[in-house]
PDB file of N, CA and C in Angstrom:
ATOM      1  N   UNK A   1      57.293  32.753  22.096  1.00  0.00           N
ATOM      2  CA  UNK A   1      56.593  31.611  21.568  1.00  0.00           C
ATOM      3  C   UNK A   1      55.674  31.049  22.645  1.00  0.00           C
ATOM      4  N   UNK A   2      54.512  30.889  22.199  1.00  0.00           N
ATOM      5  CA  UNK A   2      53.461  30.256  22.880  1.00  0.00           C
ATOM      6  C   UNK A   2      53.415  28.379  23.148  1.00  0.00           C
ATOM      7  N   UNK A   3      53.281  27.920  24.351  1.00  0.00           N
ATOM      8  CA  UNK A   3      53.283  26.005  24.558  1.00  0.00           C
ATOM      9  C   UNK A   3      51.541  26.423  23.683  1.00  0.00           C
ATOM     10  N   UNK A   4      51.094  25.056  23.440  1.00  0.00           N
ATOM     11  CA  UNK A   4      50.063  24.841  23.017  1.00  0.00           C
ATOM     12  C   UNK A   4      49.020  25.088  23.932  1.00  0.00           C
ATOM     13  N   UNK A   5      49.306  24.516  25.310  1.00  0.00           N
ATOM     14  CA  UNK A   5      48.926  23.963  26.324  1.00  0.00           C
ATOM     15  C   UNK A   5      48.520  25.616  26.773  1.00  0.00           C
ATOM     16  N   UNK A   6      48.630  26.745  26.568  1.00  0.00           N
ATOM     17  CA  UNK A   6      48.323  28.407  26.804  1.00  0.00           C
ATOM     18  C   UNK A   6      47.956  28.934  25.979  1.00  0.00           C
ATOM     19  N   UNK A   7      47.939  28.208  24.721  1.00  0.00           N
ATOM     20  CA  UNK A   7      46.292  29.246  24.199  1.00  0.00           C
ATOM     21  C   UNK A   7      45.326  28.783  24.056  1.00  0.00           C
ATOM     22  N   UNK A   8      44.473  28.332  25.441  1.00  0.00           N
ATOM     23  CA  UNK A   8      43.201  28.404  25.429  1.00  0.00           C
ATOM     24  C   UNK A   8      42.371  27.006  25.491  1.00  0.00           C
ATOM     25  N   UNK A   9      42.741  26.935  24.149  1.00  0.00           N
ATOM     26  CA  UNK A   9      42.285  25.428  23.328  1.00  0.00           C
ATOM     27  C   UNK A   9      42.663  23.803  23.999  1.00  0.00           C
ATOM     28  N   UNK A  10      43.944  24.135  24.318  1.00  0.00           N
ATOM     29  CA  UNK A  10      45.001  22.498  24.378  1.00  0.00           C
ATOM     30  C   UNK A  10      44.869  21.504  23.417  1.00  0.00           C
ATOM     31  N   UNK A  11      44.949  22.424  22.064  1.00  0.00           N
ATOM     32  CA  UNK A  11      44.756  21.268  20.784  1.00  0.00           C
ATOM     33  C   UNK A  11      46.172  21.797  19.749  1.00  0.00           C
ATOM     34  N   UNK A  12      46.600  22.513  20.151  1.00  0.00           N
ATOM     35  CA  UNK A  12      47.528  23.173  19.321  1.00  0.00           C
ATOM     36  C   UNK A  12      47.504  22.967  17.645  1.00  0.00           C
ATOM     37  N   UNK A  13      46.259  24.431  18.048  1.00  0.00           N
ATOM     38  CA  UNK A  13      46.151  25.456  16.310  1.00  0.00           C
ATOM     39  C   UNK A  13      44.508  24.129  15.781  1.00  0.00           C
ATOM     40  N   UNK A  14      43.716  23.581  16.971  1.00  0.00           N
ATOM     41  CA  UNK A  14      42.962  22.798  15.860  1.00  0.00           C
ATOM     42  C   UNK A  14      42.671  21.451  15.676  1.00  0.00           C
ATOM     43  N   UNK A  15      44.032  20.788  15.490  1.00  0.00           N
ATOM     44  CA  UNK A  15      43.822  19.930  14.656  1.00  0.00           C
ATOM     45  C   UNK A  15      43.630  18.676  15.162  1.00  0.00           C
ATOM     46  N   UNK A  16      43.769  18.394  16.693  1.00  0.00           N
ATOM     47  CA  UNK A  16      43.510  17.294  17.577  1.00  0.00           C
ATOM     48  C   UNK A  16      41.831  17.491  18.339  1.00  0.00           C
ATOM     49  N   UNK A  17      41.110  17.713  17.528  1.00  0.00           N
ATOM     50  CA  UNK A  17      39.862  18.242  18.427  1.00  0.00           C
ATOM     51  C   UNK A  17      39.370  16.431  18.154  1.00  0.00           C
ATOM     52  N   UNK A  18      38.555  16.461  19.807  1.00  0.00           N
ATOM     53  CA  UNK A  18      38.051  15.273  19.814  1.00  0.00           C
ATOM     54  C   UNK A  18      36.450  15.637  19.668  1.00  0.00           C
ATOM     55  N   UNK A  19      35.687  14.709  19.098  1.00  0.00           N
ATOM     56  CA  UNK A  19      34.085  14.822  19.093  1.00  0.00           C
ATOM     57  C   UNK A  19      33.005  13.727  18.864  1.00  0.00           C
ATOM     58  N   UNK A  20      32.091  13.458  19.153  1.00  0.00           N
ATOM     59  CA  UNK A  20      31.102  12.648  18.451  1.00  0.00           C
ATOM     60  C   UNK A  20      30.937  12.562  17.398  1.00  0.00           C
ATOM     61  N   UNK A  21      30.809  11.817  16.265  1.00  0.00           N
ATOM     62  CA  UNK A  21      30.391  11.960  14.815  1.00  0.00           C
ATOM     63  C   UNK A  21      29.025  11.490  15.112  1.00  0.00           C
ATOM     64  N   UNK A  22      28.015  12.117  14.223  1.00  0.00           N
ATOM     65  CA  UNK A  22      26.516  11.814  14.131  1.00  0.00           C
ATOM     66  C   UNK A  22      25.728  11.552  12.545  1.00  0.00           C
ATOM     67  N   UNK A  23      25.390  10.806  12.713  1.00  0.00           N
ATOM     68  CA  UNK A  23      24.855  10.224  11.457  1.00  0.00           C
ATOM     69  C   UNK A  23      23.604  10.782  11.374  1.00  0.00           C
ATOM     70  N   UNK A  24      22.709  11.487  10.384  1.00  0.00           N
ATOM     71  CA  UNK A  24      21.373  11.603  10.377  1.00  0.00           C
ATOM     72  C   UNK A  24      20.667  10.515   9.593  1.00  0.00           C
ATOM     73  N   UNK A  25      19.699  10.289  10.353  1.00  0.00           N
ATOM     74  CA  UNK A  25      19.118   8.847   9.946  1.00  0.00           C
ATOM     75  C   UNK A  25      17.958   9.209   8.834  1.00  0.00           C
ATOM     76  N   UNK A  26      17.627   9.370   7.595  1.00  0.00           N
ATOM     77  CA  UNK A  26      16.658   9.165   7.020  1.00  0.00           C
ATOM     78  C   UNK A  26      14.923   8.570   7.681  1.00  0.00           C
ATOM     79  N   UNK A  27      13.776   8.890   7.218  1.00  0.00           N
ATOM     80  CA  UNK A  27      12.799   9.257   8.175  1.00  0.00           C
ATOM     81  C   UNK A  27      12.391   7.943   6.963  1.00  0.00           C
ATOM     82  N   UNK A  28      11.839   6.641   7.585  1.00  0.00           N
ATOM     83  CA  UNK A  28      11.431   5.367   6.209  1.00  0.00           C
ATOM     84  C   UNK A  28       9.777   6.335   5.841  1.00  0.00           C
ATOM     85  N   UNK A  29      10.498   5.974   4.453  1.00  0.00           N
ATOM     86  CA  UNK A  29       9.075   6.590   3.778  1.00  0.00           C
ATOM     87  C   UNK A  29       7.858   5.669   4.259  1.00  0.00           C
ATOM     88  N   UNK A  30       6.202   5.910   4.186  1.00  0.00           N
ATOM     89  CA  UNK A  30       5.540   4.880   3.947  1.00  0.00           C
ATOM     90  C   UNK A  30       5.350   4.587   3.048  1.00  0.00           C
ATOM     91  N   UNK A  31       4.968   3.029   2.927  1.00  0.00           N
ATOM     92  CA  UNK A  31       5.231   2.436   1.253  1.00  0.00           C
ATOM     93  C   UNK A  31       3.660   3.113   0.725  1.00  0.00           C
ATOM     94  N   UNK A  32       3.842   3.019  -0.764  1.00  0.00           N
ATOM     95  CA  UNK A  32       2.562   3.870  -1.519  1.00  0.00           C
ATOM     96  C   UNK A  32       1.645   3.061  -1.388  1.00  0.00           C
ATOM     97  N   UNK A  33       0.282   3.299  -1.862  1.00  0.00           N
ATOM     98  CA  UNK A  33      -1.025   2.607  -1.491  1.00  0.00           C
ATOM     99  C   UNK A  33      -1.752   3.062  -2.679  1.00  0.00           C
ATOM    100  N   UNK A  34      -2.308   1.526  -2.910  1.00  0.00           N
ATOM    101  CA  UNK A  34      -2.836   1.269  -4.082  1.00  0.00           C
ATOM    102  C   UNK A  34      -4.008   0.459  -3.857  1.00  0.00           C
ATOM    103  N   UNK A  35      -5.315   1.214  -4.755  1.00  0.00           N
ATOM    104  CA  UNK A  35      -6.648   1.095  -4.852  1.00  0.00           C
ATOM    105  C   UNK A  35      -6.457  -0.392  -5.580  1.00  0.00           C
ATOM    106  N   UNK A  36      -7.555  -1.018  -4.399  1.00  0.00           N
ATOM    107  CA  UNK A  36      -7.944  -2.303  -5.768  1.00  0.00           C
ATOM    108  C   UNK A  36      -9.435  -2.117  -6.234  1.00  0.00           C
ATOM    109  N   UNK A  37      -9.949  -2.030  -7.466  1.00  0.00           N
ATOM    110  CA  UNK A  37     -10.886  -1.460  -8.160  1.00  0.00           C
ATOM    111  C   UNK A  37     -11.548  -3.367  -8.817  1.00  0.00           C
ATOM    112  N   UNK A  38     -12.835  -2.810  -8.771  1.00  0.00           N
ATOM    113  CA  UNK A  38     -13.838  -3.831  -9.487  1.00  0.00           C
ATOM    114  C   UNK A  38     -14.734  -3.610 -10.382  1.00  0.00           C
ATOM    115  N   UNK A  39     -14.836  -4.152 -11.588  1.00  0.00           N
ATOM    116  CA  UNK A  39     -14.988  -3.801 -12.805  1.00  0.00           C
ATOM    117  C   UNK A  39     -16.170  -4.287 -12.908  1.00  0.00           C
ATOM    118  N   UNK A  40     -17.399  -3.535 -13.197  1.00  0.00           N
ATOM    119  CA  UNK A  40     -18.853  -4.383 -13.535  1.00  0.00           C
ATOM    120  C   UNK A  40     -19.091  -5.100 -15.439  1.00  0.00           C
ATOM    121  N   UNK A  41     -19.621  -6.072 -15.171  1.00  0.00           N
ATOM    122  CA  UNK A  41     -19.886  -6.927 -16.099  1.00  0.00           C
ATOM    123  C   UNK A  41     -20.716  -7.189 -16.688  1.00  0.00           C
ATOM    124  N   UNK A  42     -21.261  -7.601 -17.248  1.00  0.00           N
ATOM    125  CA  UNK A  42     -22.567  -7.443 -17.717  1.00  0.00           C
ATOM    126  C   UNK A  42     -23.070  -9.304 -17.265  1.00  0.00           C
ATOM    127  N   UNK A  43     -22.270 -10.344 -17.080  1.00  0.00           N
ATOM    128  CA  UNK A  43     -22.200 -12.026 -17.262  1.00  0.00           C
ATOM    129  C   UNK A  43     -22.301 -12.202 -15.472  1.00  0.00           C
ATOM    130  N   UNK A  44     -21.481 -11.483 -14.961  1.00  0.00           N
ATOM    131  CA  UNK A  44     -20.846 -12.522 -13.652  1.00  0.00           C
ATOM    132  C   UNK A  44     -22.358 -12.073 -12.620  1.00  0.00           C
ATOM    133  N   UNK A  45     -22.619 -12.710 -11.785  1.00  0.00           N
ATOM    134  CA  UNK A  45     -23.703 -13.085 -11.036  1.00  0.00           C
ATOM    135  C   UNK A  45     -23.445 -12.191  -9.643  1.00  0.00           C
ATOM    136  N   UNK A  46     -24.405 -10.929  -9.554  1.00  0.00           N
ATOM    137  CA  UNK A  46     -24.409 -10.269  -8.219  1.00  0.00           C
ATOM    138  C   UNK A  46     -23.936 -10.899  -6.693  1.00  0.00           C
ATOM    139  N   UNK A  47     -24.396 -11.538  -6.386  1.00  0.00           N
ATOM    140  CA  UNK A  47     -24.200 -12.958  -5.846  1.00  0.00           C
ATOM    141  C   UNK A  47     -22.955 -13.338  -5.574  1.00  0.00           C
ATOM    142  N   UNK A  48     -22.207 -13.883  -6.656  1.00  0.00           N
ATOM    143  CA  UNK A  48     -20.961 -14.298  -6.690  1.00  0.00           C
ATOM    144  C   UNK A  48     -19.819 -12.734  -6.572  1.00  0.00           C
ATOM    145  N   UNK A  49     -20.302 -11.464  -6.758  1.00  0.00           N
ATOM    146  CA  UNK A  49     -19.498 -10.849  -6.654  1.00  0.00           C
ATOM    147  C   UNK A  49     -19.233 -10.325  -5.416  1.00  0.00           C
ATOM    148  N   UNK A  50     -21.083 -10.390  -4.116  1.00  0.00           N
ATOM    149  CA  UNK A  50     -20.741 -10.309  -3.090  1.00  0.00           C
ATOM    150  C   UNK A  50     -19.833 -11.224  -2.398  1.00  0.00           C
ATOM    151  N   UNK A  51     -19.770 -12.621  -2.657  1.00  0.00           N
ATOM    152  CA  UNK A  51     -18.816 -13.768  -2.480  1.00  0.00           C
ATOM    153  C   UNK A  51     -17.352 -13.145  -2.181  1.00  0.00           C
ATOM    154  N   UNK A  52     -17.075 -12.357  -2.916  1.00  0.00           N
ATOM    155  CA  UNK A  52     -15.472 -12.452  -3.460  1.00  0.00           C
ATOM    156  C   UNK A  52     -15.321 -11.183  -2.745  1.00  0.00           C
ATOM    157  N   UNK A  53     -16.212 -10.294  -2.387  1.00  0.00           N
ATOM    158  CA  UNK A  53     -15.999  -8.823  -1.570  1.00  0.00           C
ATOM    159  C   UNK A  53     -15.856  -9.783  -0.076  1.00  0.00           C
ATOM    160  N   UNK A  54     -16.580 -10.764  -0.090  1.00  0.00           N
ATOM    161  CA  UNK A  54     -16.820 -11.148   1.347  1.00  0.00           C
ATOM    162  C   UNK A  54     -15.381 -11.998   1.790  1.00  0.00           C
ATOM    163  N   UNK A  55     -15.109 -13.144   0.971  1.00  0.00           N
ATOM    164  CA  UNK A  55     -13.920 -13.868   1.152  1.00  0.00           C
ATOM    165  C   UNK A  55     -12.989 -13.132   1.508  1.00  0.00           C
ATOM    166  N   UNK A  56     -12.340 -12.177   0.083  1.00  0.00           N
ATOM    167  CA  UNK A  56     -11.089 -11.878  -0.221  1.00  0.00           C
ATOM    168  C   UNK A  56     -10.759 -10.301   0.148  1.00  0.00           C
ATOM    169  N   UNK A  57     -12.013  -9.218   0.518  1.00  0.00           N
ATOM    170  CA  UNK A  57     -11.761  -8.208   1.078  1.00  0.00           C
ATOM    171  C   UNK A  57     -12.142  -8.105   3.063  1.00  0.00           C
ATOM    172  N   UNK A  58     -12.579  -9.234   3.456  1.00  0.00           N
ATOM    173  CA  UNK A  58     -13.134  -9.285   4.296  1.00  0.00           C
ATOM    174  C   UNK A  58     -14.262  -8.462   4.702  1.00  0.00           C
ATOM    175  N   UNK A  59     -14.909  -8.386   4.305  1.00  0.00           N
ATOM    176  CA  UNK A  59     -16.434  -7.577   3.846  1.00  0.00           C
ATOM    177  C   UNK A  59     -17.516  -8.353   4.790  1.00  0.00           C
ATOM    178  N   UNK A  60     -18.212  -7.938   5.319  1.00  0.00           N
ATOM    179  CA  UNK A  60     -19.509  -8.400   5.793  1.00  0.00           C
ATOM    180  C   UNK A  60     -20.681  -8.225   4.733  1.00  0.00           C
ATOM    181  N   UNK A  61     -21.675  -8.956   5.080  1.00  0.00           N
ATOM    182  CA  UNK A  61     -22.891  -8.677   4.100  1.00  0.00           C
ATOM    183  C   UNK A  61     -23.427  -7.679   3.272  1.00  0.00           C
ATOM    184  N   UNK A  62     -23.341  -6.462   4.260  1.00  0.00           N
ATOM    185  CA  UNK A  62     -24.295  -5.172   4.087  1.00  0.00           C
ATOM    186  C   UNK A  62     -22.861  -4.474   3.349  1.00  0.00           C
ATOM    187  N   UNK A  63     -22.074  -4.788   3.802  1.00  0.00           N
ATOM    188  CA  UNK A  63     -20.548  -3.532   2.958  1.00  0.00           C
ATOM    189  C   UNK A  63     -20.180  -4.551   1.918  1.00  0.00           C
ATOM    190  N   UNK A  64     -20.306  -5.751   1.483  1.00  0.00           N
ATOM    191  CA  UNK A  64     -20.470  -6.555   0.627  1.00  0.00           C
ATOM    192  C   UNK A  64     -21.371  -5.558  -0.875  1.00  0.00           C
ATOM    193  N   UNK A  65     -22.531  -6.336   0.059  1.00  0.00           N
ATOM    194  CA  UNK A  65     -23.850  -5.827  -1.019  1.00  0.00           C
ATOM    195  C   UNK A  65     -23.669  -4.122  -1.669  1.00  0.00           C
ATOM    196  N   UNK A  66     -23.411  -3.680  -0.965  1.00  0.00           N
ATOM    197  CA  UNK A  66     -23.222  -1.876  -0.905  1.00  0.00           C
ATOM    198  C   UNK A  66     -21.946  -1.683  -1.835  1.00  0.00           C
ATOM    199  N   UNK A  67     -20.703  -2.376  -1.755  1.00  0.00           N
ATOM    200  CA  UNK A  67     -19.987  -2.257  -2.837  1.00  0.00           C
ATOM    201  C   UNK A  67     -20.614  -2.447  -4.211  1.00  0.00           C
ATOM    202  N   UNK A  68     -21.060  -3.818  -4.092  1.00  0.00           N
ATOM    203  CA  UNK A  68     -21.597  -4.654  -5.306  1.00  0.00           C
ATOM    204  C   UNK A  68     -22.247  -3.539  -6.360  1.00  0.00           C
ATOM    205  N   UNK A  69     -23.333  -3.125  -5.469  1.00  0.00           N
ATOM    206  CA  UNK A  69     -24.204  -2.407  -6.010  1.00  0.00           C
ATOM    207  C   UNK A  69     -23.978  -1.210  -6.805  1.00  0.00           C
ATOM    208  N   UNK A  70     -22.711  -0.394  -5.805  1.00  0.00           N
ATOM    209  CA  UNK A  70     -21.719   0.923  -6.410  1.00  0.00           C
ATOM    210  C   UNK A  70     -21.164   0.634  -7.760  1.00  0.00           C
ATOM    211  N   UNK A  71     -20.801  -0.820  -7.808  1.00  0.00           N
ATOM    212  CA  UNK A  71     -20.116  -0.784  -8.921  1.00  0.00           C
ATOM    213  C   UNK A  71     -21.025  -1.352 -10.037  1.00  0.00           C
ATOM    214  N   UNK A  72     -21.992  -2.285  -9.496  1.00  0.00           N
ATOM    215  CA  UNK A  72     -22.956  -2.454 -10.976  1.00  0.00           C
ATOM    216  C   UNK A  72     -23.600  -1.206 -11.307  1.00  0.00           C
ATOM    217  N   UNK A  73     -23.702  -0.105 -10.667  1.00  0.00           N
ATOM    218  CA  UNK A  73     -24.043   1.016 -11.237  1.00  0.00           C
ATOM    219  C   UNK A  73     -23.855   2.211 -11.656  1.00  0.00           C
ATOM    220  N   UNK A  74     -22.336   1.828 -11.199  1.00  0.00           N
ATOM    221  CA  UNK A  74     -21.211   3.332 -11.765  1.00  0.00           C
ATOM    222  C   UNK A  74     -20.376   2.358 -12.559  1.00  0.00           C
ATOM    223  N   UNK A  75     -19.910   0.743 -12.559  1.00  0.00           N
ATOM    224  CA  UNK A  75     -19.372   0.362 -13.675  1.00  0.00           C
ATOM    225  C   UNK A  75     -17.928   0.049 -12.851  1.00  0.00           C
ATOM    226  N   UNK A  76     -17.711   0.651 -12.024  1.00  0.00           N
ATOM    227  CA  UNK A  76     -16.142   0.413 -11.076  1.00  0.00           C
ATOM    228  C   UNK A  76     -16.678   0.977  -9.665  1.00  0.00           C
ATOM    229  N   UNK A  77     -15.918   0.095  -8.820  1.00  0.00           N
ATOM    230  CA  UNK A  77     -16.161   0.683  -7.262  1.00  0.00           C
ATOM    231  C   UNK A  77     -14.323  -0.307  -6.713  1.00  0.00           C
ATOM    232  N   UNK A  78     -14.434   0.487  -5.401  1.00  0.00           N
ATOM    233  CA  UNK A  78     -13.085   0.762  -4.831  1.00  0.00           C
ATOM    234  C   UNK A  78     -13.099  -0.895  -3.557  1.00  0.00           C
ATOM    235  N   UNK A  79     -12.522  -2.121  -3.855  1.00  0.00           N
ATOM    236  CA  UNK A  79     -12.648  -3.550  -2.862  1.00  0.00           C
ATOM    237  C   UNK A  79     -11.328  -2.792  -1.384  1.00  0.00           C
ATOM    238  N   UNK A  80     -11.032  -2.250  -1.432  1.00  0.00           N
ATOM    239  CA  UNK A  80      -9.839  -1.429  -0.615  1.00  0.00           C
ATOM    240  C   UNK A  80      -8.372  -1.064  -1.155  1.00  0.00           C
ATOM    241  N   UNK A  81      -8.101  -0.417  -0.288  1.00  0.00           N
ATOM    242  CA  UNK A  81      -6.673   0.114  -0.397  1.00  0.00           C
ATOM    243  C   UNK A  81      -5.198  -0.307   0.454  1.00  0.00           C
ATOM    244  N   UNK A  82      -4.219  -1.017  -0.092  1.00  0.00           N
ATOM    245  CA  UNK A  82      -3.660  -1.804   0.136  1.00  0.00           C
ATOM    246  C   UNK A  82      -2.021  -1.237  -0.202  1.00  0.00           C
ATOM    247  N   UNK A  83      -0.862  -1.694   0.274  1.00  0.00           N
ATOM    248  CA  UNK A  83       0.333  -1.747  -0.204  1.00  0.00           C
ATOM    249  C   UNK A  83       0.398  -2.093  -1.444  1.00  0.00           C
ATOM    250  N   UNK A  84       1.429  -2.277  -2.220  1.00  0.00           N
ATOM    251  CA  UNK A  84       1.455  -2.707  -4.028  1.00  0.00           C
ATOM    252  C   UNK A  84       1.131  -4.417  -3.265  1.00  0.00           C
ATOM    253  N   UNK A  85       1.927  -5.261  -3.081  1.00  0.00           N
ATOM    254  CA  UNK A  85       2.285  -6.388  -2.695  1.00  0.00           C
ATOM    255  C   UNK A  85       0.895  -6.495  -2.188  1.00  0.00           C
ATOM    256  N   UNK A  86       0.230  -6.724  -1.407  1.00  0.00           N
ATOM    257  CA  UNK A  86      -0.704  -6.814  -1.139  1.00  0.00           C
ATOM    258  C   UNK A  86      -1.980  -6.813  -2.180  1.00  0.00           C
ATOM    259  N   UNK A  87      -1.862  -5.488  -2.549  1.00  0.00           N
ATOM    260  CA  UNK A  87      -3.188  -5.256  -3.963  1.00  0.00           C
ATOM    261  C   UNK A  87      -3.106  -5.995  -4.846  1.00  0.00           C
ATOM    262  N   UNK A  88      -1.669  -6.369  -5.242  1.00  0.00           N
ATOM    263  CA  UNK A  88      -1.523  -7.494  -6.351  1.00  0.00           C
ATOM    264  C   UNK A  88      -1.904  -8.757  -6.236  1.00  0.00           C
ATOM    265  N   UNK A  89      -1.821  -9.179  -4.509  1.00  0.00           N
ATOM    266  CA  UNK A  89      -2.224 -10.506  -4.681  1.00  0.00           C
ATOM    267  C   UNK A  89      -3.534 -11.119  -4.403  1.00  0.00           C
ATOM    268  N   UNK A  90      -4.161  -9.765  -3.927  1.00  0.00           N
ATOM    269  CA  UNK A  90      -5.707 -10.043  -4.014  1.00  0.00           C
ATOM    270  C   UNK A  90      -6.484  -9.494  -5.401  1.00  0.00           C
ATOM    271  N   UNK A  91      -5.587  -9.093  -6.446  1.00  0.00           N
ATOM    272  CA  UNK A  91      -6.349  -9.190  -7.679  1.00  0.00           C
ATOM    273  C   UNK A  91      -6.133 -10.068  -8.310  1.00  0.00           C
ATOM    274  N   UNK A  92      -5.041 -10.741  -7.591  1.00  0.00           N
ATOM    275  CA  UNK A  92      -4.781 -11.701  -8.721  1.00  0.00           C
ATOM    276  C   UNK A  92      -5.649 -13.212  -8.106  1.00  0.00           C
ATOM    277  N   UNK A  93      -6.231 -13.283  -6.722  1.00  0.00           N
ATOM    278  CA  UNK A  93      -6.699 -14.215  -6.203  1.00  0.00           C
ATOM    279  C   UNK A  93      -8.173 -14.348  -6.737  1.00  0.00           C
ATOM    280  N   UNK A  94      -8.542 -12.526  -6.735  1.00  0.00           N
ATOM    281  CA  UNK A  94      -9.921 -12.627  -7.379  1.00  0.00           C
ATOM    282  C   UNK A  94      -9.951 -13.347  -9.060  1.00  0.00           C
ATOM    283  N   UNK A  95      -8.863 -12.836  -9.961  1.00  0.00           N
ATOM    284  CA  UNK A  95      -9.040 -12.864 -11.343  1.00  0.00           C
ATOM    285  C   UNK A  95      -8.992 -14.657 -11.029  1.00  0.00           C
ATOM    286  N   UNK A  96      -8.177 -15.329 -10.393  1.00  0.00           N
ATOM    287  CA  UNK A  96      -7.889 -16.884 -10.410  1.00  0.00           C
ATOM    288  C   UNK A  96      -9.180 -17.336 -10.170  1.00  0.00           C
ATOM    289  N   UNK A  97      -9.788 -16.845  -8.810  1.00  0.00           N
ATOM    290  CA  UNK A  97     -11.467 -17.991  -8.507  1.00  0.00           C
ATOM    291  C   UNK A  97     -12.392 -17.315  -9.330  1.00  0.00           C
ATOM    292  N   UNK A  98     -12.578 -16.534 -10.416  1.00  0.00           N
ATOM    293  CA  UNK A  98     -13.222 -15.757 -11.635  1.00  0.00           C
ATOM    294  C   UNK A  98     -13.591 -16.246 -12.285  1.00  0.00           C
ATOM    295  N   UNK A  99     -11.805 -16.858 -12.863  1.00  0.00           N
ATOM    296  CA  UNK A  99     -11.364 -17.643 -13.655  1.00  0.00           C
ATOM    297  C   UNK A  99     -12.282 -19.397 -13.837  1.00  0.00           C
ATOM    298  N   UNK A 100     -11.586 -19.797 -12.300  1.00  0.00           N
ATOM    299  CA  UNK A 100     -11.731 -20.707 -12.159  1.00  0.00           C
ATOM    300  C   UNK A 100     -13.801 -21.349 -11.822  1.00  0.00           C
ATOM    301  N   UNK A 101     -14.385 -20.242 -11.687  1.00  0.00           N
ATOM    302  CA  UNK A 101     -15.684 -20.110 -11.623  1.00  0.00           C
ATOM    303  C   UNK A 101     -16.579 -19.732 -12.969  1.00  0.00           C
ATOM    304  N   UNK A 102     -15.953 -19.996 -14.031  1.00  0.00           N
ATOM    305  CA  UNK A 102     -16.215 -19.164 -15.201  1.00  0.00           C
ATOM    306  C   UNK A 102     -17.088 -18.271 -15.095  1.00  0.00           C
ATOM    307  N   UNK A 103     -16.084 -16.858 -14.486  1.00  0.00           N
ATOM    308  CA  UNK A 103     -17.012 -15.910 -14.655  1.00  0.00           C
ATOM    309  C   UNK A 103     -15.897 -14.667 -14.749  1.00  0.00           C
ATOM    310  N   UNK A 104     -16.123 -13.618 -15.986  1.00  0.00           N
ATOM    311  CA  UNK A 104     -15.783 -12.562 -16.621  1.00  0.00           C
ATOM    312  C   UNK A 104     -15.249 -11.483 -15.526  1.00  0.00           C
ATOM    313  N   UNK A 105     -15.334 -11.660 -14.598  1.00  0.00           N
ATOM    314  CA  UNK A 105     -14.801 -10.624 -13.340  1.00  0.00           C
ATOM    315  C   UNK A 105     -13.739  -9.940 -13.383  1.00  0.00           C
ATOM    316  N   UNK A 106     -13.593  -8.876 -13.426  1.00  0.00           N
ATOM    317  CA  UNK A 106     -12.362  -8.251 -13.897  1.00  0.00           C
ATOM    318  C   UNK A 106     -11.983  -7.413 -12.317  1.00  0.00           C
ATOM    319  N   UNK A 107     -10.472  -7.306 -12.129  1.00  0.00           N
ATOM    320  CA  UNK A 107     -10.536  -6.595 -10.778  1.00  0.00           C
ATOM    321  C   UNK A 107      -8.958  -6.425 -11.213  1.00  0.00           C
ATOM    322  N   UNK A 108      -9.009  -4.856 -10.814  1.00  0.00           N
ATOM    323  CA  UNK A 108      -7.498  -4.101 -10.901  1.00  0.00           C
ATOM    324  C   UNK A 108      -6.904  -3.381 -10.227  1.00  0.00           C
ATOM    325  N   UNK A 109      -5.522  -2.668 -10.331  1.00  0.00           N
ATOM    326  CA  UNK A 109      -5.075  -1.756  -8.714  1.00  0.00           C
ATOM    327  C   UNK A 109      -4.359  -0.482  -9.800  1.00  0.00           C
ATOM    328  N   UNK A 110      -5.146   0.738  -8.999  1.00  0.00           N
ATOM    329  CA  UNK A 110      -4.058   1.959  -9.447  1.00  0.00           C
ATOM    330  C   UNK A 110      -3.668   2.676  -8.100  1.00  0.00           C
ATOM    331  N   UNK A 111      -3.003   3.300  -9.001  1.00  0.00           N
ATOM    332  CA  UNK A 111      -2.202   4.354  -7.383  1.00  0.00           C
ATOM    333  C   UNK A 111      -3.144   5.074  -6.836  1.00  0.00           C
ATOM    334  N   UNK A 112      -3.166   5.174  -5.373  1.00  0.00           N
ATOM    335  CA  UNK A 112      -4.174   5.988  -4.185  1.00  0.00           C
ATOM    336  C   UNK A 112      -3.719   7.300  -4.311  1.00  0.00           C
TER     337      UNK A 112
END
């Protein structure tokens, strides 16, 4: 008969093995990103739409005007791309001073 302690191991047969346990950590997704889109009108005032590129997307003049223009002439153009949380609350800031400006401005978010 063999001591434990002579074959080899000093765990006798196994079952006392000591070790680290390791957790694998999941890699955080990045959150999805979502287009906020601007809808041309036929009512709301060129003008006022550079306004709202300028305020609420932080836009300068010339990337202002240059949106504006994309979308009065394709009908939709892209104000940026944003987290959900984010896109939502700058469409919903635009649709409110729109609103509150009576003017028909429509502005929405789909997936990037």
């Amino acid at each position: 008969m063999r001591a434990a302690a002579e074959d080899g191991d000093g765990d006798a047969g196994g079952q006392n093995q000591v070790g680290v346990a390791t957790k694998t950590r999941a890699k955080p997704k990045k959150p999805s990103q979502f287009k906020v889109l601007m809808l041309n009108d036929d009512y709301t005032p060129m003008e006022f739409v550079v306004l709202v590129l300028k305020r609420f997307f932080s836009m300068d003049l010339e990337q202002a005007t240059r949106v504006m223009l994309h979308v009065h002439q394709k009908g939709v153009g892209v104000c940026g791309i944003f987290t959900y949380e984010v896109a939502e609350t700058k469409v919903n800031q635009v649709m409110d001073f729109a609103r509150q400006n009576q003017h028909p401005l429509q502005c929405t978010l789909e997936k990037a």
